[in-house]
N, C-alpha and C. Protein backbone atom coordinates (compact mmCIF):
# COMPACT_ATOMS: atom_id res chain seq x y z
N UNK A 1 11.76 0.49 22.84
CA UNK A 1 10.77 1.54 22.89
C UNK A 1 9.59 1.12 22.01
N UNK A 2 8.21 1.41 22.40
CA UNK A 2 7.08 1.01 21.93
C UNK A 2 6.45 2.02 20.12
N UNK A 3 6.14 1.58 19.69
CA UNK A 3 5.80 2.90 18.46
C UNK A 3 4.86 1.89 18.09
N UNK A 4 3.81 2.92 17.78
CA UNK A 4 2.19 2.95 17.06
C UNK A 4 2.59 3.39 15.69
N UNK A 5 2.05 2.42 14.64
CA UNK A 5 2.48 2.87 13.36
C UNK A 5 0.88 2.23 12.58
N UNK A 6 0.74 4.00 12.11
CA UNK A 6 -1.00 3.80 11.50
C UNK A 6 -0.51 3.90 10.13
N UNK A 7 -1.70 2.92 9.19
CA UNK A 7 -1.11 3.14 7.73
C UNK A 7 -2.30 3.34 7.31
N UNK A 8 -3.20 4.33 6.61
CA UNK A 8 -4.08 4.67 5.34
C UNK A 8 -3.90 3.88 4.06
N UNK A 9 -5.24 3.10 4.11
CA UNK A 9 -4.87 1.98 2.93
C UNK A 9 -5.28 3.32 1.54
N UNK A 10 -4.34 3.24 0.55
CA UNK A 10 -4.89 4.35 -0.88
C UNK A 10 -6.34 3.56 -1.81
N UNK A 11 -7.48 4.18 -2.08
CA UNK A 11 -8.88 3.67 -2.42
C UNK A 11 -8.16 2.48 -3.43
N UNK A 12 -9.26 1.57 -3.70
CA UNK A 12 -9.27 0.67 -4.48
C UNK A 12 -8.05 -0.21 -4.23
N UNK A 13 -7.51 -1.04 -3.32
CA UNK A 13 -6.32 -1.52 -2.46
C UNK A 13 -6.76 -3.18 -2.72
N UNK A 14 -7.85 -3.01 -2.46
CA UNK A 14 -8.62 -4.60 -1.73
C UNK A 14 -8.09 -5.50 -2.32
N UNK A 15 -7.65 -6.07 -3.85
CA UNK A 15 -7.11 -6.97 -4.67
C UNK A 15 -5.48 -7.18 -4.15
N UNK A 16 -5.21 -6.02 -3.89
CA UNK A 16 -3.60 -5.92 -3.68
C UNK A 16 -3.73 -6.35 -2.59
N UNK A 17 -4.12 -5.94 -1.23
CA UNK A 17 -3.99 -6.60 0.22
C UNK A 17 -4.26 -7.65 0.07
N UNK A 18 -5.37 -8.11 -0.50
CA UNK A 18 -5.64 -9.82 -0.82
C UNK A 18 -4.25 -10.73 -1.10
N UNK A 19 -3.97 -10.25 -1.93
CA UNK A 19 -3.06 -11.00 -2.81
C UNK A 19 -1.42 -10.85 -2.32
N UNK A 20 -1.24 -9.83 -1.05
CA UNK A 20 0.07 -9.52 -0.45
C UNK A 20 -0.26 -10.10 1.27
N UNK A 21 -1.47 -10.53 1.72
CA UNK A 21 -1.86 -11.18 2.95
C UNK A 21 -1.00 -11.79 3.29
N UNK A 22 -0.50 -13.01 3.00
CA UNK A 22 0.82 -14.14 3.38
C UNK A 22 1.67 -13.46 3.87
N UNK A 23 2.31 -12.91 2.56
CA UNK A 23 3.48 -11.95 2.65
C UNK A 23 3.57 -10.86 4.20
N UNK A 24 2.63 -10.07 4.12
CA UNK A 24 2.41 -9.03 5.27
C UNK A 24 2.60 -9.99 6.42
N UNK A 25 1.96 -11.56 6.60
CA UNK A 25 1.68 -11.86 7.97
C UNK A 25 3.32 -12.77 8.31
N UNK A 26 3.74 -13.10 7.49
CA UNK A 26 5.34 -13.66 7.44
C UNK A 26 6.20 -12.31 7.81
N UNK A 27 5.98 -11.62 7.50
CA UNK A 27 6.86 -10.23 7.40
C UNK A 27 6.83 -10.05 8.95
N UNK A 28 5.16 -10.08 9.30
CA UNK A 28 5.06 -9.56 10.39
C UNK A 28 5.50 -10.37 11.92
N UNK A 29 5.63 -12.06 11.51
CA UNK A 29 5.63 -13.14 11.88
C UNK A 29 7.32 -13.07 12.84
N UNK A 30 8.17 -11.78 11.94
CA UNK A 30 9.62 -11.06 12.53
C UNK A 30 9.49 -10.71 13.72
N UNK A 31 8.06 -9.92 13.73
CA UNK A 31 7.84 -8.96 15.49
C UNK A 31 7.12 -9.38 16.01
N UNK A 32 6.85 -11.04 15.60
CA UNK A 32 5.48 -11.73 17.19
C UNK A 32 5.82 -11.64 18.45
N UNK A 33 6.90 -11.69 18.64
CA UNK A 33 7.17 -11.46 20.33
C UNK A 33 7.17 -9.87 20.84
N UNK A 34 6.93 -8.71 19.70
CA UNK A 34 7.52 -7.44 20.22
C UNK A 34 6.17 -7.18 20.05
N UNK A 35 5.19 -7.79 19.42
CA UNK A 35 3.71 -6.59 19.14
C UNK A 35 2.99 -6.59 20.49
N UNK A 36 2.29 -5.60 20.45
CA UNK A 36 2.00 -5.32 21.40
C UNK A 36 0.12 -5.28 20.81
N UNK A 37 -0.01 -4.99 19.42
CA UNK A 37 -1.52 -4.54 18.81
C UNK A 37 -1.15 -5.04 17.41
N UNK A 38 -2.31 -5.52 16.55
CA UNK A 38 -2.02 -5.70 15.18
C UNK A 38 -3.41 -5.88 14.84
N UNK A 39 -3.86 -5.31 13.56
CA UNK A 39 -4.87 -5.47 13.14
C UNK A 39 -5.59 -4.62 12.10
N UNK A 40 -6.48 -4.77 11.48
CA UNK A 40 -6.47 -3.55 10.62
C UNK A 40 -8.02 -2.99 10.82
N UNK A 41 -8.25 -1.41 10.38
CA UNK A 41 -9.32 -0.61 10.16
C UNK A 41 -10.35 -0.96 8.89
N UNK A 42 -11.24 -0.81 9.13
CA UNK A 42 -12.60 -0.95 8.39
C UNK A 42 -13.82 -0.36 7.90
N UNK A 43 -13.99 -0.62 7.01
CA UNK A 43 -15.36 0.67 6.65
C UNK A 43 -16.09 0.13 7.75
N UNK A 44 -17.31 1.14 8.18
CA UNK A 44 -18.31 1.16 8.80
C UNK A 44 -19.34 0.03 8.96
N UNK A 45 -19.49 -1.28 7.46
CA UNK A 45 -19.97 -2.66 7.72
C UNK A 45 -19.35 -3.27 7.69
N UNK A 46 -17.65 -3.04 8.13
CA UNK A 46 -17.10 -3.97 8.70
C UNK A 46 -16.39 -5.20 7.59
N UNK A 47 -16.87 -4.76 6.02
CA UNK A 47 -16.48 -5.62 4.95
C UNK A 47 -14.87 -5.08 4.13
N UNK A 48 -14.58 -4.00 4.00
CA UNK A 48 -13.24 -3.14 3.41
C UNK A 48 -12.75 -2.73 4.28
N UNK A 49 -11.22 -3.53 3.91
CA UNK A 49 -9.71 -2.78 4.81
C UNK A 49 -9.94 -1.41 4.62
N UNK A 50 -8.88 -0.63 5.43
CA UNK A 50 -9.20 0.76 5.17
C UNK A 50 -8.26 0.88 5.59
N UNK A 51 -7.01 0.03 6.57
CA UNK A 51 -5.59 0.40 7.03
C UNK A 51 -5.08 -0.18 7.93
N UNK A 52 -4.44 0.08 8.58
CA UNK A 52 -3.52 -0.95 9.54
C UNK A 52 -3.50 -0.48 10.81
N UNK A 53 -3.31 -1.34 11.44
CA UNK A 53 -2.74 -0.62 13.51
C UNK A 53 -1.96 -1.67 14.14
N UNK A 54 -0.35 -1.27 14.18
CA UNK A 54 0.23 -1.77 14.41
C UNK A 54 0.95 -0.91 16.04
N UNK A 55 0.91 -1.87 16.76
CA UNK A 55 1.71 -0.98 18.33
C UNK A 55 3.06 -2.30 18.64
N UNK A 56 4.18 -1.75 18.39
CA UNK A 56 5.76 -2.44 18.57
C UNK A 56 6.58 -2.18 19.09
N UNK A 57 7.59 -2.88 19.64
CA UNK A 57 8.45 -2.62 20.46
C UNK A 57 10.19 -2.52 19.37
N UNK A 58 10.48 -1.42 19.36
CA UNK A 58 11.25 -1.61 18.21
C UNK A 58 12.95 -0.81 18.56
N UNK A 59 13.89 -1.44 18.77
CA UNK A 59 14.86 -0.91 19.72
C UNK A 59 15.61 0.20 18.95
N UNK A 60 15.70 0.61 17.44
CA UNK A 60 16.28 1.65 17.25
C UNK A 60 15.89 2.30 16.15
N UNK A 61 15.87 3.58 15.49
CA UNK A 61 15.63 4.32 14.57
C UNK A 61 15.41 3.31 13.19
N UNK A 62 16.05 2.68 13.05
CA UNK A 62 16.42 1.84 11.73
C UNK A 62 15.43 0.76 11.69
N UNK A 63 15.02 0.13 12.85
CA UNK A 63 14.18 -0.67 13.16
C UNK A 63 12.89 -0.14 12.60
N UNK A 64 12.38 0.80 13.00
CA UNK A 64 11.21 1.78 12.68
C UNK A 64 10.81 2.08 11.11
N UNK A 65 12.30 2.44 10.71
CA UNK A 65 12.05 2.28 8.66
C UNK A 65 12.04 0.84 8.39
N UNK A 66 12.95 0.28 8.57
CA UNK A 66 12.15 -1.09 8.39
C UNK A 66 10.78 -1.99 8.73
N UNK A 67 10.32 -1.73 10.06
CA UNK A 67 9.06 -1.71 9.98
C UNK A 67 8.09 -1.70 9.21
N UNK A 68 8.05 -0.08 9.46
CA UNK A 68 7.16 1.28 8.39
C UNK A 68 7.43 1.00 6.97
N UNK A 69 8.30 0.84 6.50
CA UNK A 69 8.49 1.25 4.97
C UNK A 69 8.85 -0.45 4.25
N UNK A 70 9.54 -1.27 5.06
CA UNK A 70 9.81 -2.46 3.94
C UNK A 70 8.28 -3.62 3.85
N UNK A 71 7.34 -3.24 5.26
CA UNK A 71 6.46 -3.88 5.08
C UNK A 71 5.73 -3.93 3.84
N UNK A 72 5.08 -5.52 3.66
CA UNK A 72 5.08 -5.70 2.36
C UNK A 72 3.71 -4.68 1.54
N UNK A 73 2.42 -4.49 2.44
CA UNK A 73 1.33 -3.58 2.01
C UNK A 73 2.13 -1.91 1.58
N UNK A 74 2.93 -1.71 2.32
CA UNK A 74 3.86 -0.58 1.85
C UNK A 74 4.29 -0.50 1.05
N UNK A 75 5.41 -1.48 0.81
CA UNK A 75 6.50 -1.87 -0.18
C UNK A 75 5.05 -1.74 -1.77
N UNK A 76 4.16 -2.41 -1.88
CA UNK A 76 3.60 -2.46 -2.64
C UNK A 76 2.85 -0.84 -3.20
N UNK A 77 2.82 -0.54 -2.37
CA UNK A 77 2.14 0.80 -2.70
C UNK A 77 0.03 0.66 -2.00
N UNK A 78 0.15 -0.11 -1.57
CA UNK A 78 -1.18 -0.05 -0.50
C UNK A 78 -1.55 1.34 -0.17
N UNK A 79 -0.53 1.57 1.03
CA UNK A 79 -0.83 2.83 1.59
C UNK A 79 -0.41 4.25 0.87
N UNK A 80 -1.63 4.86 1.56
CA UNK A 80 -1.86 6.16 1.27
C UNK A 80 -0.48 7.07 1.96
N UNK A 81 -0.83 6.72 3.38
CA UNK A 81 0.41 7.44 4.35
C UNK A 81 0.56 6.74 5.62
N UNK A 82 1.43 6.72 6.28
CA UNK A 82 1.35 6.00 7.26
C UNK A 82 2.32 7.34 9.02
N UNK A 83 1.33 7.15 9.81
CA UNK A 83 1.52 7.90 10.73
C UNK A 83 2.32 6.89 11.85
N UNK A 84 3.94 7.76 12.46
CA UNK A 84 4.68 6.72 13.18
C UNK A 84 4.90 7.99 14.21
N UNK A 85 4.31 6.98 15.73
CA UNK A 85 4.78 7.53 16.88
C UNK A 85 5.42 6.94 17.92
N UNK A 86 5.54 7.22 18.98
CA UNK A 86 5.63 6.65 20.11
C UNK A 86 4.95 6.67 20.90
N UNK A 87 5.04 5.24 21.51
CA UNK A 87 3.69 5.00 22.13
C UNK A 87 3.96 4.72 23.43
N UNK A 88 3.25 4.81 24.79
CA UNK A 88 3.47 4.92 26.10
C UNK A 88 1.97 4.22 26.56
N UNK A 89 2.01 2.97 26.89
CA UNK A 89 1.10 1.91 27.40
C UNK A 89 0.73 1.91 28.62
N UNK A 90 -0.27 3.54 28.83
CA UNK A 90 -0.86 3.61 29.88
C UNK A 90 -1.72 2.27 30.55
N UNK A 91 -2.09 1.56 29.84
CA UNK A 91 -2.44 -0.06 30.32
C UNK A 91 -1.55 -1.35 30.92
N UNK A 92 -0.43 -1.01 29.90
CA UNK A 92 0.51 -2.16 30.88
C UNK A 92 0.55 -3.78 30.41
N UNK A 93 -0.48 -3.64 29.21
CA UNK A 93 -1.02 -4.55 28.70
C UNK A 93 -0.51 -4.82 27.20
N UNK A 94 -1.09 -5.58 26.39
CA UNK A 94 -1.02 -6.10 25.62
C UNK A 94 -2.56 -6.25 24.98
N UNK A 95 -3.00 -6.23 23.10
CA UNK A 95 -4.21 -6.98 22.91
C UNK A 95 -4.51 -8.09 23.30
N UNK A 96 -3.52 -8.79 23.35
CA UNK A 96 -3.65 -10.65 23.92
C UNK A 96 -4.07 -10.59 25.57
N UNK A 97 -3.91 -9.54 26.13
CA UNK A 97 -4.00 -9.42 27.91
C UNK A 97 -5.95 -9.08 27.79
N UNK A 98 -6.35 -8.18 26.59
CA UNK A 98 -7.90 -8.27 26.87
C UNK A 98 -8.84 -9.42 26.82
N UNK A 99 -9.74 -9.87 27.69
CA UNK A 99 -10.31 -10.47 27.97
C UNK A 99 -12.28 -9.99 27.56
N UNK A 100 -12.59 -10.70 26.97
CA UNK A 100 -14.47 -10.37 27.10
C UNK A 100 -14.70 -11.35 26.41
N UNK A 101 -16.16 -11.39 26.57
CA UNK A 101 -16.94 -12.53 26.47
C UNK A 101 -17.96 -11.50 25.04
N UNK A 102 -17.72 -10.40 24.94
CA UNK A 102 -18.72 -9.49 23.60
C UNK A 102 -18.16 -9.85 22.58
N UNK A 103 -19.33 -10.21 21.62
CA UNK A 103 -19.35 -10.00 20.49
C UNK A 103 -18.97 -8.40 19.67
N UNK A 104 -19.41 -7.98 20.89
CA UNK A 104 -19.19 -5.65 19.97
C UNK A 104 -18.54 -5.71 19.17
N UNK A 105 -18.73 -4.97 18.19
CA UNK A 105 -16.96 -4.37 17.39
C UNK A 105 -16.13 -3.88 17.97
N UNK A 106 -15.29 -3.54 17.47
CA UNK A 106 -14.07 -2.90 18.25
C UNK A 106 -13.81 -1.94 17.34
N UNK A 107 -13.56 -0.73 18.36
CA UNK A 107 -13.30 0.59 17.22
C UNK A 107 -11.57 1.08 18.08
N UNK A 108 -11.00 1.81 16.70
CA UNK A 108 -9.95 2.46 17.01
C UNK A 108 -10.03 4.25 17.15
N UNK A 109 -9.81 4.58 18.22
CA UNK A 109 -9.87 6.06 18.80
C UNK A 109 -8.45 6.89 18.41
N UNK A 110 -8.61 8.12 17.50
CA UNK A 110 -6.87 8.37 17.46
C UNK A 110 -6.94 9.79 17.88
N UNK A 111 -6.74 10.25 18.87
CA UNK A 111 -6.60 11.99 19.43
C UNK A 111 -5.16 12.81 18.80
N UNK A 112 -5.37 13.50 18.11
CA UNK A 112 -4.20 13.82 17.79
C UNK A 112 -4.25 15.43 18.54
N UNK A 113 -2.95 15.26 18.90
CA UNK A 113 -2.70 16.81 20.06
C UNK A 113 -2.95 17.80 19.29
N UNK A 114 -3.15 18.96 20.28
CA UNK A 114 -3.52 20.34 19.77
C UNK A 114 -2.79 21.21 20.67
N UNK A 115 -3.50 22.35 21.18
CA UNK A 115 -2.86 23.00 22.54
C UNK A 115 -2.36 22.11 23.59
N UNK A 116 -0.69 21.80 24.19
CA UNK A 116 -0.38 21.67 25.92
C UNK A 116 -1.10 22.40 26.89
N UNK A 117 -1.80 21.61 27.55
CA UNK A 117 -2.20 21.96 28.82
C UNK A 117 -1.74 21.33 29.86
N UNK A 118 -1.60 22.11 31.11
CA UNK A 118 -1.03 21.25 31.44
C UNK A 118 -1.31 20.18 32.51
N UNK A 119 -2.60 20.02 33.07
CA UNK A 119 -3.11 19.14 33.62
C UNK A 119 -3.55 17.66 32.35
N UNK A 120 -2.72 17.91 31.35
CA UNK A 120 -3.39 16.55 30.17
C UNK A 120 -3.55 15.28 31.46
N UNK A 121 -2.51 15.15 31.93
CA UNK A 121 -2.27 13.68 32.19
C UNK A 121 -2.65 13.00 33.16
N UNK A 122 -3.82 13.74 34.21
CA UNK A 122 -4.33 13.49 34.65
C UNK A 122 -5.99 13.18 33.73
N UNK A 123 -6.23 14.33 33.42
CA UNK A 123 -7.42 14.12 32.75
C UNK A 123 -7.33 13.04 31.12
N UNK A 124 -6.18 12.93 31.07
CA UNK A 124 -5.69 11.64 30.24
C UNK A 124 -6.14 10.34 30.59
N UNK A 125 -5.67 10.06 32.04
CA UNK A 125 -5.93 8.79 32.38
C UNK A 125 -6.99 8.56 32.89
N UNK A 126 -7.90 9.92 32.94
CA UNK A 126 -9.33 9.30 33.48
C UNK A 126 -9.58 9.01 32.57
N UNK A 127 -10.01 9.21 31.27
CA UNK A 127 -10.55 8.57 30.53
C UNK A 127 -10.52 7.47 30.21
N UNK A 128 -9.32 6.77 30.12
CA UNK A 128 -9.58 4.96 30.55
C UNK A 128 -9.60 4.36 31.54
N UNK A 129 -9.94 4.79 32.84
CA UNK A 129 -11.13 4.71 33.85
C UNK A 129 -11.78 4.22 34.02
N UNK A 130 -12.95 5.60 33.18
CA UNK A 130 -14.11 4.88 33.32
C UNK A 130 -14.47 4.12 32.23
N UNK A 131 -13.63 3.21 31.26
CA UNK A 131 -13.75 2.25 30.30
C UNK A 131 -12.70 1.56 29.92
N UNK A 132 -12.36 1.50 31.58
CA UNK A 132 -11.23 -0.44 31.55
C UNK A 132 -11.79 -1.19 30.64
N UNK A 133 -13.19 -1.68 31.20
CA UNK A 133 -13.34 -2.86 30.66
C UNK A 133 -13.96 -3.37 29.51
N UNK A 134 -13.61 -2.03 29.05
CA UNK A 134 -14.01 -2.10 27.31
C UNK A 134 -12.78 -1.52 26.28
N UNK A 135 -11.15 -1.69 27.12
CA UNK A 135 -10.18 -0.95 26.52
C UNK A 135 -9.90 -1.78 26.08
N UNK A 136 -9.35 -2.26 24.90
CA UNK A 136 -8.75 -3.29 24.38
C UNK A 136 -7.26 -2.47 24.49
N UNK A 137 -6.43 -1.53 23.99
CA UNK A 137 -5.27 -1.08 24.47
C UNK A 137 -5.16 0.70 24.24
N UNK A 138 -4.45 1.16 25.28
CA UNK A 138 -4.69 2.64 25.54
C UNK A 138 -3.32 3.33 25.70
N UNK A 139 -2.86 4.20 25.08
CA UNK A 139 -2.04 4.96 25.73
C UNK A 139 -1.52 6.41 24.84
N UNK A 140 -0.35 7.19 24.97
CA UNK A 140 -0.14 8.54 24.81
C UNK A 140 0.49 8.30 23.61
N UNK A 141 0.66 8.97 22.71
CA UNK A 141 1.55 9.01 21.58
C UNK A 141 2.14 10.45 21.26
N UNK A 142 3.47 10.23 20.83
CA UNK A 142 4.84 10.81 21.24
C UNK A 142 5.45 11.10 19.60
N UNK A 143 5.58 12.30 19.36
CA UNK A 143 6.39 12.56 18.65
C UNK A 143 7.99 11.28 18.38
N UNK A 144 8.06 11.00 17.16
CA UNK A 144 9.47 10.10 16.91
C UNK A 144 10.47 11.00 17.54
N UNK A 145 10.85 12.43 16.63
CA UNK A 145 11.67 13.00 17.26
C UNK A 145 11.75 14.40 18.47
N UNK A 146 12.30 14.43 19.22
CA UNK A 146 12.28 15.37 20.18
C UNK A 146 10.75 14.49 21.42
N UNK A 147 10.11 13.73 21.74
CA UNK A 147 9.21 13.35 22.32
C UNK A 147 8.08 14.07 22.46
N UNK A 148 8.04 15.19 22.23
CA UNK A 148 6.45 15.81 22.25
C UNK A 148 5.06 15.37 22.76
N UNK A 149 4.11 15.50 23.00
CA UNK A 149 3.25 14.70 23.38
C UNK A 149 2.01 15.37 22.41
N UNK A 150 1.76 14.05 21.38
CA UNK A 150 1.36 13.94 20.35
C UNK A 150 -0.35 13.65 20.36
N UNK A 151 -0.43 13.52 21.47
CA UNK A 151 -2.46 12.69 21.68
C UNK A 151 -1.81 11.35 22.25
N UNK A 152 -3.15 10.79 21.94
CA UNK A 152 -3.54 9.57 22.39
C UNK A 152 -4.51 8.65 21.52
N UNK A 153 -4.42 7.46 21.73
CA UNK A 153 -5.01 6.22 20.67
C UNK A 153 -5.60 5.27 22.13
N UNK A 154 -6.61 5.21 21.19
CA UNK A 154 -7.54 3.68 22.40
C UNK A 154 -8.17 2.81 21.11
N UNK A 155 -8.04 1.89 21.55
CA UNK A 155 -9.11 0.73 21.31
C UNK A 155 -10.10 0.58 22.22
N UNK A 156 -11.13 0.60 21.65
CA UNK A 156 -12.50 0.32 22.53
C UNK A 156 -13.54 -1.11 21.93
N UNK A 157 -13.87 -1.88 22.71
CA UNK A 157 -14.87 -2.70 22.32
C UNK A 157 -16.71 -1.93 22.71
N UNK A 158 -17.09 -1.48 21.63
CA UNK A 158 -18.91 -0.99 22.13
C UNK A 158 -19.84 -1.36 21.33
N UNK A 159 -20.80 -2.11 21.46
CA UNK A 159 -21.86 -2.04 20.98
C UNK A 159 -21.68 -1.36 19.37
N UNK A 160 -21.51 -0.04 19.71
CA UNK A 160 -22.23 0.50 18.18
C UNK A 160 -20.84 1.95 18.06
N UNK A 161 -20.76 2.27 16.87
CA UNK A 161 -19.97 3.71 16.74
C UNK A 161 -20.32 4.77 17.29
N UNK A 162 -21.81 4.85 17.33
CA UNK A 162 -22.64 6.03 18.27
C UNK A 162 -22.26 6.19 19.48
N UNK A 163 -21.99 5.04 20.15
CA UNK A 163 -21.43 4.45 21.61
C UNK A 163 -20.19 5.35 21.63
N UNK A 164 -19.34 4.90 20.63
CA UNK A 164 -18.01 5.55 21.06
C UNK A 164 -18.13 7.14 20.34
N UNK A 165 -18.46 7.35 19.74
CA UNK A 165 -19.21 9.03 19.26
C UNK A 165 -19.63 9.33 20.67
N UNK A 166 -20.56 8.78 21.54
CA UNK A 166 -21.09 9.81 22.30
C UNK A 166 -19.73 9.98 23.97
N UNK A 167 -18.79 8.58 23.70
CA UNK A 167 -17.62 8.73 24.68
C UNK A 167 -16.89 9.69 24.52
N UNK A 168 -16.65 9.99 23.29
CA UNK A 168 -15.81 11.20 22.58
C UNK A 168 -16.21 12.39 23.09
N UNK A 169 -17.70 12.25 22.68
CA UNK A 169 -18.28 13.88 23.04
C UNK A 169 -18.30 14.30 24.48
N UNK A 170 -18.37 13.12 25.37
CA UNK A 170 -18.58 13.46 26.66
C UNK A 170 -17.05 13.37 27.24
N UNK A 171 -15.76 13.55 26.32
CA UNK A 171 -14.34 12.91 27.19
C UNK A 171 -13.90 14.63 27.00
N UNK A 172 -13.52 14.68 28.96
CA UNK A 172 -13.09 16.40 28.98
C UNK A 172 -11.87 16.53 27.92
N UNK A 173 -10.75 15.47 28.03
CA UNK A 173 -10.00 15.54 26.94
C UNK A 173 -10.16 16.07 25.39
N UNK A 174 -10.58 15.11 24.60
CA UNK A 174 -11.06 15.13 23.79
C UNK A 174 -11.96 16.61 23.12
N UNK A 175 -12.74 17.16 23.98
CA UNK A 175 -13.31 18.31 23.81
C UNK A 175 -12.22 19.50 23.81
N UNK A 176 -11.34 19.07 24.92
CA UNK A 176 -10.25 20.50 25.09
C UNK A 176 -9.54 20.82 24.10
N UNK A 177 -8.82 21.94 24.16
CA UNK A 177 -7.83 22.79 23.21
C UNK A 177 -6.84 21.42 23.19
N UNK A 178 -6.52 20.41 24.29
CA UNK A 178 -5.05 19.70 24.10
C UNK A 178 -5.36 18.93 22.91
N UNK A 179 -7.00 18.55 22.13
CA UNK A 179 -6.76 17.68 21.11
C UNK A 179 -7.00 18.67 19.95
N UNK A 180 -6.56 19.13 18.47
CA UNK A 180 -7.11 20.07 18.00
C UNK A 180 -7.90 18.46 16.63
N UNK A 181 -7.93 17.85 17.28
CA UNK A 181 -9.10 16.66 15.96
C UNK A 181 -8.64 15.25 16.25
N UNK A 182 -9.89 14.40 15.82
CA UNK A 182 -10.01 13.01 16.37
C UNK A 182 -10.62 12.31 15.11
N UNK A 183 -10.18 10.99 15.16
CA UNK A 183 -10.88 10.02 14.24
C UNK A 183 -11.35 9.00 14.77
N UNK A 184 -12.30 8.06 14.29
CA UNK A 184 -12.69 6.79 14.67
C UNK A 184 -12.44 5.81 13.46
N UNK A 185 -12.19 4.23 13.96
CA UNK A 185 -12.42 3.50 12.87
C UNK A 185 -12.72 2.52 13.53
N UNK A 186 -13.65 1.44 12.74
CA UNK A 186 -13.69 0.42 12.82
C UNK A 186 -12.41 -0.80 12.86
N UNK A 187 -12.04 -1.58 13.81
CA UNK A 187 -10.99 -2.49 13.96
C UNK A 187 -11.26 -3.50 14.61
N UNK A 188 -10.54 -4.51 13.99
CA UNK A 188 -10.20 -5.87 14.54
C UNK A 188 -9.38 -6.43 14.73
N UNK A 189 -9.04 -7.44 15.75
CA UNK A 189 -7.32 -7.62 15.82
C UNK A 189 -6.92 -8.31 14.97
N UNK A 190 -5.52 -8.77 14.62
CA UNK A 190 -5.07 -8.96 13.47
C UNK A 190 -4.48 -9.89 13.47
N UNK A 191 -3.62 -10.72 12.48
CA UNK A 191 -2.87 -11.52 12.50
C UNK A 191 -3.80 -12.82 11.80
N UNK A 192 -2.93 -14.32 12.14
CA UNK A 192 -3.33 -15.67 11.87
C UNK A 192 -4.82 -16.22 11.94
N UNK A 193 -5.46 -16.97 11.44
CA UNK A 193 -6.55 -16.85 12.61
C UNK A 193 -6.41 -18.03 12.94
């Protein structure tokens, strides 16, 4: 089963992630064949971590605390909090499956549910639609326990944050009772280089 696991780096981090980098990418070096997304969030010029985005394939409960909690930015006390769901890959894809030739940034989209409605899932999947070809990876996120349907997370490659600010404002989703709040961040994919 797939799980999206977001981590909030706690202010003043930057020395510590520096100095736990190796560590995190060996750690992580366990789930190269299961990731599906890796990479971390960014202030607004793109210079300070700000957190993590990890999307995995992880076969049981136990798997998931180990993940989440023995990773080494964790283990250290990095993060602030870290948000664990399940994730459902309305794409089918992988970050390694996107393809472009842009320079853009890449921002991370996180919808977190509000009111069930119950047409979501149609008006769910339009929205990566009409921006295939700027999805870097898309899909629903799921309560750990009982499955719930929790929102939704995209990666987008655009031009500018305004870009994806004004996708937001114009996504019927997004506006409706089903999301009750949304974030953006700056992201890049992650790992070796």
């Amino acid at each position: 089963m797939d799980y999206l696991v977001f981590c909030r780096d706690r202010p003043d981090t930057g020395e510590l992630l520096a100095s736990l980098l190796e560590r995190h990418w060996s750690f992580m070096d366990g789930y190269a064949d299961r990731l599906k997304a890796r990479g971390p969030t960014l202030s607004a010029d793109g210079e300070e971590h700000t957190g993590s985005l990890h999307i995995v394939d992880l076969a049981i409960p136990e798997e998931v605390e180990v993940f989440a909690y023995r990773e080494p930015f964790y283990a250290a006390g990095a993060y602030a909090d870290v948000m664990i769901r399940r994730w459902e890959n309305l794409l089918d894809r992988s970050m390694w499956d996107y393809r472009t030739d842009s320079d853009d940034p890449m921002f991370l989209v996180i919808a977190h549910a509000g009111a069930p409605i119950a047409e979501i899932a149609d008006m769910h999947r339009s929205f990566a639609a009409r921006h295939l070809s700027r999805t870097v990876v898309y899909g629903s996120m799921r309560m750990p326990e009982g499955g719930e349907w929790a929102g939704f997370a995209a990666v987008l490659q655009m031009p500018s944050r305004e870009d994806v600010e004004k996708i937001v404002a114009d996504d019927p989703v997004i506006t409706s009772s089903a999301i009750a709040h949304h974030e953006i961040h700056r992201w890049e994919m992650g790992g070796r280089r």
